[in-house]
C-alpha atoms as a PDB file:
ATOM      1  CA  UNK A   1      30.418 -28.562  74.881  1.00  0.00           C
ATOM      2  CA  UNK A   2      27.440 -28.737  77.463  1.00  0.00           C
ATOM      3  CA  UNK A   3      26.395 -32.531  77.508  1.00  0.00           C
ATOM      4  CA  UNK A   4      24.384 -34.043  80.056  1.00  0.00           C
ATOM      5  CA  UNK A   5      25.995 -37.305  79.217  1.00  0.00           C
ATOM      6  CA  UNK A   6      29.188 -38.714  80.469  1.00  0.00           C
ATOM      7  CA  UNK A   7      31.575 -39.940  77.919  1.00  0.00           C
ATOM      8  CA  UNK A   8      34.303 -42.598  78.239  1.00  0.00           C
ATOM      9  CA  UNK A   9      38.321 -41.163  77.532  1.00  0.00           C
ATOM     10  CA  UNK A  10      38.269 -41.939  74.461  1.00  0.00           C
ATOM     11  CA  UNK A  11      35.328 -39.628  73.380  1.00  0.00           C
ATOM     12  CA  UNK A  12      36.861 -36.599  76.004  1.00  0.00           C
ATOM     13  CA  UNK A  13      39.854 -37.057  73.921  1.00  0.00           C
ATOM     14  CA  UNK A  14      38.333 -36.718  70.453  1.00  0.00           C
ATOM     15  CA  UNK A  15      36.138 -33.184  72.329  1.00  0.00           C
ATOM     16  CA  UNK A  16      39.346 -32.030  74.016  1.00  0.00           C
ATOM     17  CA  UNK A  17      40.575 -31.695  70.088  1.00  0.00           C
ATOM     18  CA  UNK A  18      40.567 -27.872  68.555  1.00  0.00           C
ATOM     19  CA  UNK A  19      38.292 -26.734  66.235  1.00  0.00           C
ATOM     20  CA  UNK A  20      40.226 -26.420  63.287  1.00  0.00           C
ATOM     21  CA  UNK A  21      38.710 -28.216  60.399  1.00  0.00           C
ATOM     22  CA  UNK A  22      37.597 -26.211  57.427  1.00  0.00           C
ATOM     23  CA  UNK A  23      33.812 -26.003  58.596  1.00  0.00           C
ATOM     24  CA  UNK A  24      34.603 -25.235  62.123  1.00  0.00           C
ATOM     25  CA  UNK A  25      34.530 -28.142  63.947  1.00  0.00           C
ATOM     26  CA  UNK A  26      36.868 -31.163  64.900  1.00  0.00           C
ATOM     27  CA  UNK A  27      38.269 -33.266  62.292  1.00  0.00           C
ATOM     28  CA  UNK A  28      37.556 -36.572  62.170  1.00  0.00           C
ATOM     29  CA  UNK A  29      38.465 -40.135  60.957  1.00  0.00           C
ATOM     30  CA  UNK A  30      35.771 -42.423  58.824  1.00  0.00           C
ATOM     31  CA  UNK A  31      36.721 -44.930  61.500  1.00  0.00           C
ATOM     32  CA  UNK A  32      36.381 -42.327  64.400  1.00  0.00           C
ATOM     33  CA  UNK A  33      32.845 -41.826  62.889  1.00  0.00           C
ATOM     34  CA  UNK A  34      31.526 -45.341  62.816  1.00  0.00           C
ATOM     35  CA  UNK A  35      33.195 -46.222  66.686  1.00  0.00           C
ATOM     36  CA  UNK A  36      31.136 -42.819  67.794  1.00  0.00           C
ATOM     37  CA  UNK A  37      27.721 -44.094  65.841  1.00  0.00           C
ATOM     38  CA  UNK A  38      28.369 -47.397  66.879  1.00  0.00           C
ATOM     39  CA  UNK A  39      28.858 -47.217  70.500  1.00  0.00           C
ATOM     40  CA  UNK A  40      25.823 -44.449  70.585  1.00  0.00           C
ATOM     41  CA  UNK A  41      27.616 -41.665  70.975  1.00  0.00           C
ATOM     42  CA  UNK A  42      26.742 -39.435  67.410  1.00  0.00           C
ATOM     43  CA  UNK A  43      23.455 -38.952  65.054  1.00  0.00           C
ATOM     44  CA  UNK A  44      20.305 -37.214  65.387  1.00  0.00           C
ATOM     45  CA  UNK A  45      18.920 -36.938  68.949  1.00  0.00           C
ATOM     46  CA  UNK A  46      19.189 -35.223  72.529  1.00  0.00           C
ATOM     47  CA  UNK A  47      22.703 -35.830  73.687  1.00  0.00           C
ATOM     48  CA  UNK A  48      24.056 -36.942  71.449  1.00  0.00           C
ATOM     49  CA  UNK A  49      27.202 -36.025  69.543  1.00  0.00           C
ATOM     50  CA  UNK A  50      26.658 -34.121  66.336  1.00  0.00           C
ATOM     51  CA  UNK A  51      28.878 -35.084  63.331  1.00  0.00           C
ATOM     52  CA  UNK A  52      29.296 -33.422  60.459  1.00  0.00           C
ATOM     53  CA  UNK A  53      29.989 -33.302  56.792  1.00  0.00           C
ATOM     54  CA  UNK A  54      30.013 -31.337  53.263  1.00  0.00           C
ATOM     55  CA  UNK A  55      27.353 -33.576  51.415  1.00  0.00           C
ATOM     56  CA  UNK A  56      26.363 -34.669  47.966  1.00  0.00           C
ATOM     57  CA  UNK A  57      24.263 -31.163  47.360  1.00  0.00           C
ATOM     58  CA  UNK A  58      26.094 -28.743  44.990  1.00  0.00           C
ATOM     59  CA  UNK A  59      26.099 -26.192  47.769  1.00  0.00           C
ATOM     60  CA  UNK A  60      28.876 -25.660  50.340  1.00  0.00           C
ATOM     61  CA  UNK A  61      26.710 -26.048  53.773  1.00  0.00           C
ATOM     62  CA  UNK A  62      27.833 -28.729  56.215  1.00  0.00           C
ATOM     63  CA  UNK A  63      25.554 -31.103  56.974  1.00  0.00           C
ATOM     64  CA  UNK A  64      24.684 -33.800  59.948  1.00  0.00           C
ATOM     65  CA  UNK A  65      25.128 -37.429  59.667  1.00  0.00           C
ATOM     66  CA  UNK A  66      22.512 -39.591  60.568  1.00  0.00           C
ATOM     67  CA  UNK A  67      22.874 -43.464  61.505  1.00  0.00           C
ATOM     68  CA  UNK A  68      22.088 -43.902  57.418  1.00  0.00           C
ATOM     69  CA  UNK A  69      25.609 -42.752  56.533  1.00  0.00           C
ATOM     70  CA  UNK A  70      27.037 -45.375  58.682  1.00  0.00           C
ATOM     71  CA  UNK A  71      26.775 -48.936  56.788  1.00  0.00           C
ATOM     72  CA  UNK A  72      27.456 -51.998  58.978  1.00  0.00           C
ATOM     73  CA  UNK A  73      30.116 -54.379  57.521  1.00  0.00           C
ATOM     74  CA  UNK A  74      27.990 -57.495  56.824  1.00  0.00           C
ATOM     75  CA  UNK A  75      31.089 -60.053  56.723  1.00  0.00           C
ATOM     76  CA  UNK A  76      31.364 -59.516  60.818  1.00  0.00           C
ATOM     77  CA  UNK A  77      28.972 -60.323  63.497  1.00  0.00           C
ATOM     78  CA  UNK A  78      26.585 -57.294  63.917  1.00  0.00           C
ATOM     79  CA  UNK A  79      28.422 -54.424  65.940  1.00  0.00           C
ATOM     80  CA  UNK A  80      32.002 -55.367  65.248  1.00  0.00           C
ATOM     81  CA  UNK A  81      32.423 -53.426  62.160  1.00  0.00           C
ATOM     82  CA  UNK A  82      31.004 -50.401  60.095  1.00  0.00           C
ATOM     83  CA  UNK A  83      32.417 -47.956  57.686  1.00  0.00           C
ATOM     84  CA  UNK A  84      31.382 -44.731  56.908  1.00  0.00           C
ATOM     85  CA  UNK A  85      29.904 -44.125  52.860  1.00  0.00           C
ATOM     86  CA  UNK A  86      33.177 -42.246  51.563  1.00  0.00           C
ATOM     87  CA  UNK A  87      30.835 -39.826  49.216  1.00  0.00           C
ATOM     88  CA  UNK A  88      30.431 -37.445  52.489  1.00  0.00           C
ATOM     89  CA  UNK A  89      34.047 -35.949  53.299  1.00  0.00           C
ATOM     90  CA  UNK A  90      35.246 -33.900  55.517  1.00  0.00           C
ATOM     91  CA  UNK A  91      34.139 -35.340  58.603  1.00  0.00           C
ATOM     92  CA  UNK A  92      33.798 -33.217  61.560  1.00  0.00           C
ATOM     93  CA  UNK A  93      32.148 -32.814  65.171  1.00  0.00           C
ATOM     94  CA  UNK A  94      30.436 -29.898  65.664  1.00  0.00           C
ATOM     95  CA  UNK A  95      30.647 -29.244  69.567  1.00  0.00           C
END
């Protein structure tokens, strides 16, 4: 888990977690998810957290989430809410 960025508790907590979900990584929430995209934590780029997920292909390879899989909850002021499109389960972080 070499990052060069410093995380708040809450994220050490969710990395201090074993890796013990059935594609290797640490399980996660949908809500877990969308507070890691959401406060910058996860997606595609350097540093950042990489989150994972068996996707809509017919094969069985875990894929990474992308701020696209994250849909912002348009009934709250931009920010305050998001859910993550339930079509992509497991979740998991791939240290």
């Amino acid at each position: 888990m070499m990052k060069t960025r410093e995380y708040p508790d809450v994220v050490k907590t969710i990395l201090a977690r074993s890796c013990n979900g059935l594609g290797g990584g640490i399980p996660l929430t949908r809500g877990e998810v969308a507070m890691l995209f959401m406060d910058g934590y996860a997606g595609d780029g350097p540093g950042l957290i990489d989150i994972r997920s068996q996707g809509y292909g017919e094969d069985n390879d875990w894929d990474g989430l992308t701020y696209d899989d994250i849909l912002d909850n348009t009934d709250e002021p931009p920010g305050e809410a998001a859910f993550v499109w339930t079509k992509r389960e497991p979740l998991e972080l791939w240290p």
